[in-house]
Structure formats: structure tokens, C-alpha cells
Protein backbone atom coordinates (compact mmCIF):
# COMPACT_ATOMS: atom_id res chain seq x y z
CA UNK A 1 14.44 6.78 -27.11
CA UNK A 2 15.49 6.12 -23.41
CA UNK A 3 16.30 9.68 -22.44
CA UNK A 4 13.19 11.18 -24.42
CA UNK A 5 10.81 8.71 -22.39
CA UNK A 6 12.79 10.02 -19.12
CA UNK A 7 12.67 13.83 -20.28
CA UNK A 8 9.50 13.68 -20.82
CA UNK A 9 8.17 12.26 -17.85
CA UNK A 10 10.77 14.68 -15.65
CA UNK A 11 8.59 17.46 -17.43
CA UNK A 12 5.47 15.64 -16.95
CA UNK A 13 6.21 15.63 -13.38
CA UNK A 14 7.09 19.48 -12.82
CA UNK A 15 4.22 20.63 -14.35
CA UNK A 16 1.67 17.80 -13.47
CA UNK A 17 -0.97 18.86 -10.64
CA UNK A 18 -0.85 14.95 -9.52
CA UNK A 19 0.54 15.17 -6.43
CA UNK A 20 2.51 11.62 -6.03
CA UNK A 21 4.49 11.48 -9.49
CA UNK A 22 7.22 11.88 -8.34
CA UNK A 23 11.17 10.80 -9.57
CA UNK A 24 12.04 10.13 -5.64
CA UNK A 25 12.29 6.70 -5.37
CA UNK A 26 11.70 5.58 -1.90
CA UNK A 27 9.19 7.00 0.68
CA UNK A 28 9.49 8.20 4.50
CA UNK A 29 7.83 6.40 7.29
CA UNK A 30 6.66 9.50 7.86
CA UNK A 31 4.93 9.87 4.10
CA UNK A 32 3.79 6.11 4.69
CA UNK A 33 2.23 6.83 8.00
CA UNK A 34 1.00 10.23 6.49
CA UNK A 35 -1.43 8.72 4.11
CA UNK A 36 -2.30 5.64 6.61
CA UNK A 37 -3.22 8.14 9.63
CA UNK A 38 -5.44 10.29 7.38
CA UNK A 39 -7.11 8.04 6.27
CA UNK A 40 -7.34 6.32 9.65
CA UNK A 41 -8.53 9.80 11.27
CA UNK A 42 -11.06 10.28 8.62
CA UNK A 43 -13.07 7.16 10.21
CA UNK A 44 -12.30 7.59 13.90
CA UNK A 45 -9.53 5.42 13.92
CA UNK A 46 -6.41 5.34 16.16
CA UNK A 47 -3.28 6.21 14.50
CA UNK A 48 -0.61 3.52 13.44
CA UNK A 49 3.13 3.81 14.75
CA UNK A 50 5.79 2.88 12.60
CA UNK A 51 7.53 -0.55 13.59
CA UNK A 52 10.52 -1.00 12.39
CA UNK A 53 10.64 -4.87 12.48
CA UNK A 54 7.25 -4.50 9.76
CA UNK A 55 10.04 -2.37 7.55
CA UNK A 56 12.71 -4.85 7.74
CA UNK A 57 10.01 -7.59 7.07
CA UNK A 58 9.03 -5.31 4.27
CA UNK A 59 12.45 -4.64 3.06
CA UNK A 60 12.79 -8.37 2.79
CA UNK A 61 9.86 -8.90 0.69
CA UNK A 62 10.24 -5.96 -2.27
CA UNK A 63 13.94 -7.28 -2.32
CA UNK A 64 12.72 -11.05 -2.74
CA UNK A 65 10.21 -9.60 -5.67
CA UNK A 66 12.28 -7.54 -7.88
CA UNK A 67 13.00 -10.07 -10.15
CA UNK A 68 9.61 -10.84 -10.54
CA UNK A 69 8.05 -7.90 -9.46
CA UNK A 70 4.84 -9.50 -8.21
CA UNK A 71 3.85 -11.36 -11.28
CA UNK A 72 1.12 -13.67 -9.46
CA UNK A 73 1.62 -12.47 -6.32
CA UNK A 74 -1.17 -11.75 -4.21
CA UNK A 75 -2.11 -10.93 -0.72
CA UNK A 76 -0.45 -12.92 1.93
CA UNK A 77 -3.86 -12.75 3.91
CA UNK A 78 -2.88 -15.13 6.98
CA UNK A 79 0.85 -14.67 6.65
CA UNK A 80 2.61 -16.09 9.04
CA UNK A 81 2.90 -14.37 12.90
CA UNK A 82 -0.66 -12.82 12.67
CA UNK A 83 0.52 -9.60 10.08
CA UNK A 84 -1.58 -8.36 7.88
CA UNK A 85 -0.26 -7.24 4.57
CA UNK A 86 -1.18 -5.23 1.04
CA UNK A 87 1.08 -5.20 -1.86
CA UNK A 88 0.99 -3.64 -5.29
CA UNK A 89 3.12 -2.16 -8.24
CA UNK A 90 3.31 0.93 -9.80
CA UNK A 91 5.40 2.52 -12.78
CA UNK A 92 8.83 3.47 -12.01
CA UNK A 93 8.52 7.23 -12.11
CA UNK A 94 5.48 6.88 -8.83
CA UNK A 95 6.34 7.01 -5.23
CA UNK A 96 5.44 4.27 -3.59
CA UNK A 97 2.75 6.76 -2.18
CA UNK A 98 0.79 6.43 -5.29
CA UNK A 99 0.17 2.94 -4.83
CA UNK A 100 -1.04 3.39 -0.79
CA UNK A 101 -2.91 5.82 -1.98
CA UNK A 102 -4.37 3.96 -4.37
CA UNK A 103 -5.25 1.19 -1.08
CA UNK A 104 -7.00 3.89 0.19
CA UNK A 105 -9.06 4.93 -2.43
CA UNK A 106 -10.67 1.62 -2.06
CA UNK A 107 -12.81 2.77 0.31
CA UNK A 108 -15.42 3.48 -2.30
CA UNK A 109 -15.23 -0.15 -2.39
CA UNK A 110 -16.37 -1.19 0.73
CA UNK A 111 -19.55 -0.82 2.46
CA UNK A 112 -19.77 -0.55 6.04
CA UNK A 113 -23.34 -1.28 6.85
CA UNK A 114 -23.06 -4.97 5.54
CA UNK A 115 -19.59 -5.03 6.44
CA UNK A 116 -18.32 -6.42 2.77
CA UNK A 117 -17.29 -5.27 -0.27
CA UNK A 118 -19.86 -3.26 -2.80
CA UNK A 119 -21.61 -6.00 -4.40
CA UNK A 120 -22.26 -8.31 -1.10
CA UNK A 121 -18.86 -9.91 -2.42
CA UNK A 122 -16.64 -11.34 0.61
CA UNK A 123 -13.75 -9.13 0.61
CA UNK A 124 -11.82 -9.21 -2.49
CA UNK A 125 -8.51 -7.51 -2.88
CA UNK A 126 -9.36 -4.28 -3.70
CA UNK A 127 -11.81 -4.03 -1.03
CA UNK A 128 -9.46 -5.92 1.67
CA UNK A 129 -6.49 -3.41 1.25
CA UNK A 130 -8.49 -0.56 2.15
CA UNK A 131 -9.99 -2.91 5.34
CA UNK A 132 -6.31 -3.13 6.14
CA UNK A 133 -5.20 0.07 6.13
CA UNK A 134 -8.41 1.58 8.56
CA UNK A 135 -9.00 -1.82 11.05
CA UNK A 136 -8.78 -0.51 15.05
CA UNK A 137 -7.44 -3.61 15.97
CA UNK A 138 -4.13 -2.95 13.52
CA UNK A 139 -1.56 -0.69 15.73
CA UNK A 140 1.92 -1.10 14.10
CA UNK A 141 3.02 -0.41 10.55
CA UNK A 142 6.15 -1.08 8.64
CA UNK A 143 6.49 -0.54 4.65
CA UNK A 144 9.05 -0.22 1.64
CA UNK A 145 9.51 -0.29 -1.83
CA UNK A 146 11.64 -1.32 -4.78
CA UNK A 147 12.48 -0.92 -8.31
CA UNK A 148 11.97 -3.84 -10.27
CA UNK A 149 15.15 -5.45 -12.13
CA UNK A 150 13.36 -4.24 -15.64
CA UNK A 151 13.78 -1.28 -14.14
CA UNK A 152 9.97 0.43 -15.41
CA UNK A 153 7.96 -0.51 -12.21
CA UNK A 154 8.17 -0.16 -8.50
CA UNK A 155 6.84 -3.09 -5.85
CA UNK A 156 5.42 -1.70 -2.68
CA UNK A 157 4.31 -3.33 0.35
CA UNK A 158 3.23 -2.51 3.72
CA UNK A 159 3.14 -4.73 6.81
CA UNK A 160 0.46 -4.51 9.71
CA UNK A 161 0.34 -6.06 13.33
CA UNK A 162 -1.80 -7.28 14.54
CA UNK A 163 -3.48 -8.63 11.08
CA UNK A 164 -6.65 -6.53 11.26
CA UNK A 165 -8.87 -8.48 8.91
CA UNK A 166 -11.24 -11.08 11.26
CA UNK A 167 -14.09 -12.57 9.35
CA UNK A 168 -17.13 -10.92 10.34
CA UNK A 169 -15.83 -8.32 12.58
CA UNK A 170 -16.60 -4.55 10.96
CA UNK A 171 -12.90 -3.20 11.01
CA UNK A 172 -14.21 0.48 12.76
């Protein structure tokens, strides 16, 4: 049942027009900056440089998680050392693209003129990772990923510094 789930999916993949389902497990900083950037562009926003402390930091966080692979995690919104941080999971046979991707298409989410989420809502979690990702005041970026020990999803996270997200400040 294994290997028809797998074959199936490996042929879902080759002739899918989605562009991130992908077997590859995990992504460049150059993919991860990729997505960040253009989305960072697309508002005026100077582009993020890859930090490789935020990877290691990131490393060290998907490696803690695979056990549980984020089972009541959430945001670590003031972690500690002013970073910023989004997380997420996605199924195994995603890049860990998928899921930033996903952060960005939050934007829909999140309405600039009142500077909160859609709704008048303070900023929630799908709203804040999308914040994250596009703040001017975030410069630095470090992220990774990991399959989980059950071996059917994927935890992603992405570090930023400085945090980006200051109550009441619009982050563009």
C-alpha cells in the first residue's frame, strides 16, 4: 500500500502544473530567499540576505520538532534575541517552499490601511506570517526544514532579524 501511495504521488508530481510538489526534500537559501524577495519587491521592500546563524538557529528548531512535528506549537512571537519567526508543516512529498509560500499568500489577509488583519482582528497567525515575511525593518533571514519521525509531514521554519513585527508600526 506503501509504494502505491509513493507511485502515485511521484506521478502526481510529474504531471501536476503545481509548481512546489516536489519529492526534493530540503530547499536552497537561494529558493528560500527567492520567494521572500518577491514577495518583498512586490511591496517596495528591501531584499533579505541570508544569515547563516538564522539557519543554524533554524536547523536547531525543525531538529528539536520532529518528534512532535509542531503539535501545539505556535509562533515564537518575542523569541528570545529580538528574531522574528514563522513556522508551519506540510505533507512529506512538499518542499518546504510550499509552506513559505503559503506565508505569503497571507497577504490577502492583511490590510494595510488599518494596519491589521481583515476583520480589524490584531494580528493573528495567518495574518502575522505574511507581516513577517514583507516588514522593512527585517534584514537577515535564515530557514530549514525537516521530515517528521512519522515520516508523512515536513516542519519548516524561517528565522528573521531584527523581529519585524512592532505593535502599531505598518510593516512597509
Amino acid at each position: 500500500m506503501k509504494m502505491l501511495q509513493i507511485l502515485t504521488m511521484v506521478i502526481t508530481c510529474f504531471i501536476s502544473i503545481f509548481p512546489f510538489c516536489l519529492l526534493a526534500g530540503n530547499s536552497s537559501p537561494a529558493e528560500y530567499l527567492k520567494v521572500h524577495n518577491d514577495a518583498r519587491a512586490f511591496v517596495g521592500v528591501e531584499p533579505l540576505i541570508w544569515n547563516e546563524k538564522l539557519e543554524s538557529r533554524a536547523q536547531k528548531f525543525v531538529h528539536d520538532h520532529q518528534v512532535d512535528c509542531l503539535d501545539d506549537v505556535r509562533l515564537e512571537n518575542n523569541p528570545s534575541g529580538g528574531y522574528g519567526q514563522n513556522i508551519g508543516r506540510v505533507p512529506y512529498n512538499y518542499t518546504a517552499l510550499y509552506e513559505v509560500q503559503h506565508w505569503v499568500s497571507n497577504k490577502e489577509k492583511y490590510d494595510y490601511e488599518s494596519n491589521t488583519c481583515i476583520g480589524g482582528r490584531d494580528f493573528d497567525d495567518d495574518c502575522i506570517v505574511y507581516v513577517q515575511i514583507v516588514t522593512k525593518l527585517t534584514t537577515h533571514l535564515g530557514c530549514a526544514s525537516a521530515m517528521c519521525h512519522d515520516n508523512e509531514d515536513r516542519i519548516v521554519t524561517c528565522y528573521y532579524y531584527p523581529k519585524g513585527i512592532v505593535p502599531g508600526q505598518r510593516p512597509y
